[in-house]
C-alpha atoms as a PDB file:
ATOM      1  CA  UNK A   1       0.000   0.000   0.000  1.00  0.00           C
ATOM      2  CA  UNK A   2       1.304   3.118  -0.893  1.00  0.00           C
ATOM      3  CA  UNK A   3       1.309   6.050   1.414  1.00  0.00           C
ATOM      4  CA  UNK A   4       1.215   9.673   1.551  1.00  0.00           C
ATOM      5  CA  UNK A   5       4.494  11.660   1.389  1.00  0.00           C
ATOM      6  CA  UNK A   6       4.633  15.184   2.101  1.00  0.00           C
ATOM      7  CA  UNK A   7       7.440  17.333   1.031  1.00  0.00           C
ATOM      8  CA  UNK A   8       9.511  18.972   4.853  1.00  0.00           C
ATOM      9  CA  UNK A   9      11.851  21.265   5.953  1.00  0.00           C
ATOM     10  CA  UNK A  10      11.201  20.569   9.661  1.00  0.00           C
ATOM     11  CA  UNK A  11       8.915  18.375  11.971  1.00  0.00           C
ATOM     12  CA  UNK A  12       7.565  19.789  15.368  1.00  0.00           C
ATOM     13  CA  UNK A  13       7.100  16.805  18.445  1.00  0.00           C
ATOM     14  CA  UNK A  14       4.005  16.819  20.992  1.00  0.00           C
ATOM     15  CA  UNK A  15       5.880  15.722  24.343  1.00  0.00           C
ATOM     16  CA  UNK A  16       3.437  13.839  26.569  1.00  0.00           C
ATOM     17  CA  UNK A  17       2.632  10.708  24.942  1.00  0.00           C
ATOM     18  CA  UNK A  18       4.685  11.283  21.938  1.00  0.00           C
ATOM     19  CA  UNK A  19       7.953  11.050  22.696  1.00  0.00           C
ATOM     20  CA  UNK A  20       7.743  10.266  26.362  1.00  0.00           C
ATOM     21  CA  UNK A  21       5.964   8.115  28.462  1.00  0.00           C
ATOM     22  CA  UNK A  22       5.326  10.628  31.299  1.00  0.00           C
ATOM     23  CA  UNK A  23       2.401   9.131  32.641  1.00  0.00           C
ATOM     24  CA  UNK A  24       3.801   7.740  36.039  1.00  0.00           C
ATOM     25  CA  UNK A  25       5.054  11.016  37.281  1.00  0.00           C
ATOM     26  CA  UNK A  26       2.075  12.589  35.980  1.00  0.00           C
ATOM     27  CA  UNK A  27      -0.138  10.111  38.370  1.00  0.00           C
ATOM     28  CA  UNK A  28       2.379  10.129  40.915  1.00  0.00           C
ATOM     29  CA  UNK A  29       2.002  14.008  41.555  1.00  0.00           C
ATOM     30  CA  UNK A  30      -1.927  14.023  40.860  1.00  0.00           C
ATOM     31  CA  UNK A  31      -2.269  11.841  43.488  1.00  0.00           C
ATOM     32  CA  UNK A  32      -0.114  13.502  46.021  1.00  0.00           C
ATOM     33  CA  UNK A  33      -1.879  16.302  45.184  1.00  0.00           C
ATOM     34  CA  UNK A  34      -5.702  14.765  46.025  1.00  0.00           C
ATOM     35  CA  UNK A  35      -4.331  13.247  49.442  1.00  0.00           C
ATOM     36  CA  UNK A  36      -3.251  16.543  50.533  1.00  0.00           C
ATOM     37  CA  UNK A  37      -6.270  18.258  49.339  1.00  0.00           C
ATOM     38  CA  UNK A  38      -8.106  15.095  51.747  1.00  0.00           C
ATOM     39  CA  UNK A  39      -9.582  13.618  48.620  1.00  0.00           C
ATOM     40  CA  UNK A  40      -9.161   9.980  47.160  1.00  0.00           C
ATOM     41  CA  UNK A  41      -6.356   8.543  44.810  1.00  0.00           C
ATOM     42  CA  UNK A  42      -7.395   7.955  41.334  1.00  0.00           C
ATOM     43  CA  UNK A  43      -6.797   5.047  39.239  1.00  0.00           C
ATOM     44  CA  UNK A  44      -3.198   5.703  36.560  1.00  0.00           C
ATOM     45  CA  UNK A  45      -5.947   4.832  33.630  1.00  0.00           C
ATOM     46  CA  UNK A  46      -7.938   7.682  34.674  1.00  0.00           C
ATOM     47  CA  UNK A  47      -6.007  10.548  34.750  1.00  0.00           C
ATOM     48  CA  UNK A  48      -4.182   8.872  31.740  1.00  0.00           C
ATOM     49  CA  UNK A  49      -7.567  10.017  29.907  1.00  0.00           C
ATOM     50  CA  UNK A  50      -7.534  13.377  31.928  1.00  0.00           C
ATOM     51  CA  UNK A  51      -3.715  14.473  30.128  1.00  0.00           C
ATOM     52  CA  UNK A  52      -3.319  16.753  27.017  1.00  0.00           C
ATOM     53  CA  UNK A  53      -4.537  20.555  27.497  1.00  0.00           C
ATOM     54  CA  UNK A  54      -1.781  21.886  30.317  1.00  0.00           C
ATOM     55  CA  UNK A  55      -1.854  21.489  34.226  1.00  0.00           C
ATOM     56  CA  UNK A  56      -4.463  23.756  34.731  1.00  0.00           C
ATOM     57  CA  UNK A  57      -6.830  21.468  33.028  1.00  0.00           C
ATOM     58  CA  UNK A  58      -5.131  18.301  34.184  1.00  0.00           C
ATOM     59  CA  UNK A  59      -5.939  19.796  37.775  1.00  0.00           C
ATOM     60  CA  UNK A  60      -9.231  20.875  36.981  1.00  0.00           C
ATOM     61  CA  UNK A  61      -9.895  17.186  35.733  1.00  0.00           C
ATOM     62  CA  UNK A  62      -8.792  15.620  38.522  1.00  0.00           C
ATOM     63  CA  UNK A  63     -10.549  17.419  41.198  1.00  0.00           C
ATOM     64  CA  UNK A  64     -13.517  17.785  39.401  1.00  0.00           C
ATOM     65  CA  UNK A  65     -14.657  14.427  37.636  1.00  0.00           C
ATOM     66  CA  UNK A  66     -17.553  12.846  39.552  1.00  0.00           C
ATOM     67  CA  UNK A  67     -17.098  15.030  42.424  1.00  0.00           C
ATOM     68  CA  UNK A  68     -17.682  18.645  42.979  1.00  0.00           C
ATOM     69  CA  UNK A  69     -14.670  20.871  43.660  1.00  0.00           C
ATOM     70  CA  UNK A  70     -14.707  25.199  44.339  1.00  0.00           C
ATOM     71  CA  UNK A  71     -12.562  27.141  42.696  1.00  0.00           C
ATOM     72  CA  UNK A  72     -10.529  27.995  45.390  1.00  0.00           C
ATOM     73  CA  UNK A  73      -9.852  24.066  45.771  1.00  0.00           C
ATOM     74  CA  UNK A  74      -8.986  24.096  42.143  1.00  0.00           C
ATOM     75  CA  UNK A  75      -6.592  26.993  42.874  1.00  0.00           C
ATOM     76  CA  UNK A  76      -4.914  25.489  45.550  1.00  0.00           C
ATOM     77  CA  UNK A  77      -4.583  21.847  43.761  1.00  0.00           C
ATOM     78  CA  UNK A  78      -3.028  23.666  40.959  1.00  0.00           C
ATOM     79  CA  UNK A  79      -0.218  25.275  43.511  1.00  0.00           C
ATOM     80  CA  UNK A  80       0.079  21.703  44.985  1.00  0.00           C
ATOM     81  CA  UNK A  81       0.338  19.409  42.253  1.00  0.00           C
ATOM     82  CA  UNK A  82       2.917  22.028  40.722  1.00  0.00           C
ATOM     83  CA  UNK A  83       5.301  21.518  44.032  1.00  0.00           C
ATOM     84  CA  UNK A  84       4.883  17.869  43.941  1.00  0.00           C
ATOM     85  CA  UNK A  85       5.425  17.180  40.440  1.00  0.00           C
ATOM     86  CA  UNK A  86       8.730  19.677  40.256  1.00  0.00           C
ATOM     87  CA  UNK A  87       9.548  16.619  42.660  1.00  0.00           C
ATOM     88  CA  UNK A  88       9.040  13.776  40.763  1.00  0.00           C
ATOM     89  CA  UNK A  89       9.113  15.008  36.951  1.00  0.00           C
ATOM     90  CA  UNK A  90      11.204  12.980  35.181  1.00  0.00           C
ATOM     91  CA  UNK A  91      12.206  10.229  37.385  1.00  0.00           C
ATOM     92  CA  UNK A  92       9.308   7.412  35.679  1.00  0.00           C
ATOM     93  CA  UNK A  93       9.348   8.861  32.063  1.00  0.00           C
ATOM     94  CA  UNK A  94      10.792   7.268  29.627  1.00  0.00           C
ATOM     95  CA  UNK A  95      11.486   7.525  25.651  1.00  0.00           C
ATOM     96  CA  UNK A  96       8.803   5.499  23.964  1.00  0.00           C
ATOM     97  CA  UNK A  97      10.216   2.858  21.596  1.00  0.00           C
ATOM     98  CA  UNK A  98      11.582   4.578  18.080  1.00  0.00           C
ATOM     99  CA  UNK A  99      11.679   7.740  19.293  1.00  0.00           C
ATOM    100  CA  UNK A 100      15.709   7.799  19.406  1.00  0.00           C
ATOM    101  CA  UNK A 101      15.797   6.077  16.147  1.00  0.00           C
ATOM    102  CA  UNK A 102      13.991   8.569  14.669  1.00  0.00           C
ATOM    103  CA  UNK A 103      15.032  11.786  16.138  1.00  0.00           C
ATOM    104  CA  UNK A 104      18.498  10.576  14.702  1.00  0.00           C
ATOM    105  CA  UNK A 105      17.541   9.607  11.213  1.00  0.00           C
ATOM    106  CA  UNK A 106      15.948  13.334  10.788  1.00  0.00           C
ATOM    107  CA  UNK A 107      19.209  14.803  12.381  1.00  0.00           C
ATOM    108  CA  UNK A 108      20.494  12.639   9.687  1.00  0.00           C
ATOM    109  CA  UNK A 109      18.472  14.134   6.971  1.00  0.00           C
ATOM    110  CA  UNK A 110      19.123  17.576   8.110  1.00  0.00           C
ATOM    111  CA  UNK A 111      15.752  18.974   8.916  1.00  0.00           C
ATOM    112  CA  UNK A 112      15.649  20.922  12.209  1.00  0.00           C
ATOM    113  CA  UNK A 113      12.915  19.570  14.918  1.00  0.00           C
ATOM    114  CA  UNK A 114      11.166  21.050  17.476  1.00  0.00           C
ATOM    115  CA  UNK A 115       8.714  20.582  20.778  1.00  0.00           C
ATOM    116  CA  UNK A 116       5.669  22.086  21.041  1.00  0.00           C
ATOM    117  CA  UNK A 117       3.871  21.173  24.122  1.00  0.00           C
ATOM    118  CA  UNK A 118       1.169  22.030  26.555  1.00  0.00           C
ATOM    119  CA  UNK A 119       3.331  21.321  29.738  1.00  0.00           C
ATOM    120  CA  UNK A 120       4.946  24.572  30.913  1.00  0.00           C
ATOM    121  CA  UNK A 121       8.130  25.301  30.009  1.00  0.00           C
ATOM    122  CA  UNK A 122       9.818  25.308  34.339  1.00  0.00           C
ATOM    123  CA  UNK A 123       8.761  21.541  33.542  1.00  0.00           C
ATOM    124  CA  UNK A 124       9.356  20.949  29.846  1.00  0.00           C
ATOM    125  CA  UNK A 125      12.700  22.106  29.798  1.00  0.00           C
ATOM    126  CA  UNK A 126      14.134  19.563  32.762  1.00  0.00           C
ATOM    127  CA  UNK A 127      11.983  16.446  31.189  1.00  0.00           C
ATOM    128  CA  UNK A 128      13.722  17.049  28.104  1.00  0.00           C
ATOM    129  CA  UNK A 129      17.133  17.025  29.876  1.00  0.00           C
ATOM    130  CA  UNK A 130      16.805  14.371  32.274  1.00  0.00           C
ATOM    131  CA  UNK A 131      15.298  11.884  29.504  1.00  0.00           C
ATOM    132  CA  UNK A 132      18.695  12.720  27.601  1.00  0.00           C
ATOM    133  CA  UNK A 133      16.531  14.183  24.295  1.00  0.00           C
ATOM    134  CA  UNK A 134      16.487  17.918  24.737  1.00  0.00           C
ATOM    135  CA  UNK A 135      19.904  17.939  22.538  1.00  0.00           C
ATOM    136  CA  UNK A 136      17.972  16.970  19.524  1.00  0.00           C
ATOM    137  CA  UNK A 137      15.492  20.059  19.468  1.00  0.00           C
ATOM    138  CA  UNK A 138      16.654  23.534  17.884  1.00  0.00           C
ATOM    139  CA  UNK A 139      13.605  25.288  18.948  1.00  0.00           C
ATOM    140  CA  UNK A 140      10.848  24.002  22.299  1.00  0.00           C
ATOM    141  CA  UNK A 141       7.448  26.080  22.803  1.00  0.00           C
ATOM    142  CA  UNK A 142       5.952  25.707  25.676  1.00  0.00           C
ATOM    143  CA  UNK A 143       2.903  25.708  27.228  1.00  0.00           C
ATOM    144  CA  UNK A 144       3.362  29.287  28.866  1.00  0.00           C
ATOM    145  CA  UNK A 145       6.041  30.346  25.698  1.00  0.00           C
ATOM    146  CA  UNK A 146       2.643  32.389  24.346  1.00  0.00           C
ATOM    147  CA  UNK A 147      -0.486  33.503  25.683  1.00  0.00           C
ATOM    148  CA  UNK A 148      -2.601  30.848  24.223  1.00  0.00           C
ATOM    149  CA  UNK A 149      -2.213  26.751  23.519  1.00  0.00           C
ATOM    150  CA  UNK A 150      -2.816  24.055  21.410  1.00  0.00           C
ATOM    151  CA  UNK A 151      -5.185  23.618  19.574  1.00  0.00           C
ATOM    152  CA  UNK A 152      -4.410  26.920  18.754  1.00  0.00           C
ATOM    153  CA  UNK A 153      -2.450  27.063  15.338  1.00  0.00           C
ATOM    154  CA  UNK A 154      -0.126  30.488  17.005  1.00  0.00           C
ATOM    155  CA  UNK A 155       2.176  27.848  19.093  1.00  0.00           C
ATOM    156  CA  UNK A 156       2.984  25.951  15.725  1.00  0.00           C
ATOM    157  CA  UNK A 157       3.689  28.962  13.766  1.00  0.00           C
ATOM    158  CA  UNK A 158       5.952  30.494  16.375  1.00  0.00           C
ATOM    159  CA  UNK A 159       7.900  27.192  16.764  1.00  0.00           C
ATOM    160  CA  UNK A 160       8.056  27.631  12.504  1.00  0.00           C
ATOM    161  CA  UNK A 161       9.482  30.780  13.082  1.00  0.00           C
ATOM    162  CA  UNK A 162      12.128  29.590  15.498  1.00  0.00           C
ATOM    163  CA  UNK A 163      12.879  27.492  12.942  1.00  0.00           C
ATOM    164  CA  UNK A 164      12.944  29.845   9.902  1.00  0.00           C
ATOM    165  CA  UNK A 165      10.770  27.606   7.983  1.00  0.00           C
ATOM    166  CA  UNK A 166       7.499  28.602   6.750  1.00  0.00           C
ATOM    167  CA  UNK A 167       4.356  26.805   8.444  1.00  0.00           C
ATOM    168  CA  UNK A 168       3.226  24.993   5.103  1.00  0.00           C
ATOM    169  CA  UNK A 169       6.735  23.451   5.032  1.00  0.00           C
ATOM    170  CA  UNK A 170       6.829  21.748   8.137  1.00  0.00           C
ATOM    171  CA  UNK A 171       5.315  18.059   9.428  1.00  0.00           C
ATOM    172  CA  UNK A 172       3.265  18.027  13.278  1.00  0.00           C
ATOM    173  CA  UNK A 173       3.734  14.767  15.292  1.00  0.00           C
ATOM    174  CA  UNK A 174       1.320  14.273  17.666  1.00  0.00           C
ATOM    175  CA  UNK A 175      -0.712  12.295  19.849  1.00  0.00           C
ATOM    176  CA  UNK A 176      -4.438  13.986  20.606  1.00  0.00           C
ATOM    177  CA  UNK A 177      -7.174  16.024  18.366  1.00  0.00           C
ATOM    178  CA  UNK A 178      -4.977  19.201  19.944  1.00  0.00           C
ATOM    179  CA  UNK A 179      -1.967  18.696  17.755  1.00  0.00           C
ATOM    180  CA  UNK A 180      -4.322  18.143  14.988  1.00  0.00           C
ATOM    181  CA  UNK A 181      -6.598  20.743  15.464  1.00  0.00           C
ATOM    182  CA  UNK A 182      -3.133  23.060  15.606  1.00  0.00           C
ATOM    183  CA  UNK A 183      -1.918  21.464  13.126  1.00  0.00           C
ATOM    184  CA  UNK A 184      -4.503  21.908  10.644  1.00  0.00           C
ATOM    185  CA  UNK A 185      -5.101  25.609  11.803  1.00  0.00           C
ATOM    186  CA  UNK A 186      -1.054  26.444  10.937  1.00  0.00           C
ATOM    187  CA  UNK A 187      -1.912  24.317   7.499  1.00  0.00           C
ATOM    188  CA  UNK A 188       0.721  21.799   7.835  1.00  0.00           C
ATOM    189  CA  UNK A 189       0.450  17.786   7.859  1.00  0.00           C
ATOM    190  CA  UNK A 190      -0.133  16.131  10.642  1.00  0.00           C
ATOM    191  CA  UNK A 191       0.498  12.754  11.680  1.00  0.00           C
ATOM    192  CA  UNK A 192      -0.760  10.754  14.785  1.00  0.00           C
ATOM    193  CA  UNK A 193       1.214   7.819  17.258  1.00  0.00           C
ATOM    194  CA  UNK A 194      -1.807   5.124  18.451  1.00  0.00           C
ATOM    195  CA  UNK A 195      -0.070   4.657  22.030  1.00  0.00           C
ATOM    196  CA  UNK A 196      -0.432   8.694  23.307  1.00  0.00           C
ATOM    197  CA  UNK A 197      -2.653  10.260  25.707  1.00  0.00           C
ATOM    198  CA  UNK A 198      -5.666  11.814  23.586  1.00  0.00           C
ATOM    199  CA  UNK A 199      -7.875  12.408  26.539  1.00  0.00           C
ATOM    200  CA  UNK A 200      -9.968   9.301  26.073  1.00  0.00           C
ATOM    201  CA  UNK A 201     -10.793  10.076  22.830  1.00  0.00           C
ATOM    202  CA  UNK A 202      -9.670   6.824  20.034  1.00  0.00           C
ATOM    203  CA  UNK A 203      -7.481   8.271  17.876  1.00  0.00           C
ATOM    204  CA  UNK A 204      -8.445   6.999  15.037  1.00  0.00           C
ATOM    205  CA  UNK A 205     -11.112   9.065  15.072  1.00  0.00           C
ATOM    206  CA  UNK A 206      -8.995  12.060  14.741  1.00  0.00           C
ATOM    207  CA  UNK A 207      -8.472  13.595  11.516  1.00  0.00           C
ATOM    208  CA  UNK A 208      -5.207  13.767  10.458  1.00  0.00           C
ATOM    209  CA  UNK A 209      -2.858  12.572   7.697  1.00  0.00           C
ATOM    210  CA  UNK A 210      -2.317   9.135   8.920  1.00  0.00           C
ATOM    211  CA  UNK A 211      -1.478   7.348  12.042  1.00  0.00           C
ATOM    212  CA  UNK A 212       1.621   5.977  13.560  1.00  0.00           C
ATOM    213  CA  UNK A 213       1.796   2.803  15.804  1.00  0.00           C
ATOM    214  CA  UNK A 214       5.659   3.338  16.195  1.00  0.00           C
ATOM    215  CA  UNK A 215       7.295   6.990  15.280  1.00  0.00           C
ATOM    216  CA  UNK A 216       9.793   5.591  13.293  1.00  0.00           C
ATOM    217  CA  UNK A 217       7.080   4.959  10.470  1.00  0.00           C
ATOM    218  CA  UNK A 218       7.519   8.506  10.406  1.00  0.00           C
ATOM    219  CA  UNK A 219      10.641   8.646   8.049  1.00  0.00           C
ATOM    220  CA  UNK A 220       8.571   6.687   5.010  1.00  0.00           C
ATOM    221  CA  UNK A 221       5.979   9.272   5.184  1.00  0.00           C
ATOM    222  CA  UNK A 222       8.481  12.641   4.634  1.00  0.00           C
ATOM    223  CA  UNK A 223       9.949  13.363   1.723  1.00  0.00           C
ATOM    224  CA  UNK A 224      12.542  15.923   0.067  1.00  0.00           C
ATOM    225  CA  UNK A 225      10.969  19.084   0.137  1.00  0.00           C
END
């Protein structure tokens, strides 16, 4: 079967659930967070579904689903779960399988890569050093680098522009309908891994330019632009 190629000068990364496996720490600090708030623990496969739009909304999730929570709760969860998980950010995630391969075989080809993620850049930054990958990236955008997020389209044209390649020319890899819904909004291609975190949603519902049960499938689908 032949598939889609799209001409690149550069290919932007999701973080969570793309390239790492942050789940773990993710849990780890959510539930710290609920204990000292006096709530329950939640299940990993729960707030696995809850992941995807920034801590605010991770928090939010958390506190919120099939409970009630006030907004000064919310607040203070927010300040909590950001102490406990400058503790423990890192120390579970791991690269998921043919990420390394990958990242190397487009260093290989010459196009420049970046991150643009949700997760704020006091925690992005460390996570990319600690899991040994942050060497790879020319440009990251974080989830406080501009006033607004994915899915807005501005995050993927500013990490472009870091790049000094125009928008049209560059390839999204992603893991939810936010990196879709970006990626469509900046007019680039956009493709999707199958093991992410897409907020309960199957991807395969997503639409996007095909999907990816291992990243390295990646390298078949970009071509010379």
């Amino acid at each position: 079967m032949t598939v889609q190629r799209f001409p690149v000068r550069a290919v932007l990364f999701d973080l969570d659930g793309t390239l790492l496996d942050t789940i773990a720490d993710l849990a780890e600090a959510a539930n710290r967070t609920l204990v000292e708030m006096r709530r329950a623990p939640r299940p990993l496969a729960e707030i696995h579904d809850f992941v995807g739009k920034g801590i605010p909304h991770l928090v939010r999730r958390f506190m919120t689903e099939g409970t009630l929570a006030s907004e000064e709760d919310i607040a203070q969860a927010v300040v909590s779960f950001r102490r406990h998980y400058a503790e423990v950010n890192g120390r579970e995630a791991r690269v998921y399988p043919g990420i390394a391969e990958t990242l190397d075989a487009l260093r290989d080809r010459g196009l420049p890569l970046a991150v643009v993620t949700n997760k704020a850049e006091a925690f992005t930054l460390p996570l990319l050093e600690r899991t040994g990958i942050a060497p790879y990236f020319s440009a990251v955008v974080s989830g406080d680098t501009l006033p607004v997020k994915k899915p807005d389209p501005a995050v993927l044209h500013h990490a472009c522009a870091l790049l000094g390649v125009a928008s049209r020319s560059a390839l999204m890899i992603g893991d939810s309908a936010n990196d879709a819904l970006a990626a469509r909004g900046a007019g680039m291609p956009v493709l999707l891994v199958t093991y992410g975190y897409s907020e309960g949603m199957p991807v395969d519902t997503i639409e996007c330019d095909g999907l990816l049960s291992n990243a390295i499938q990646a390298l078949e689908r970009i071509a010379p632009a």
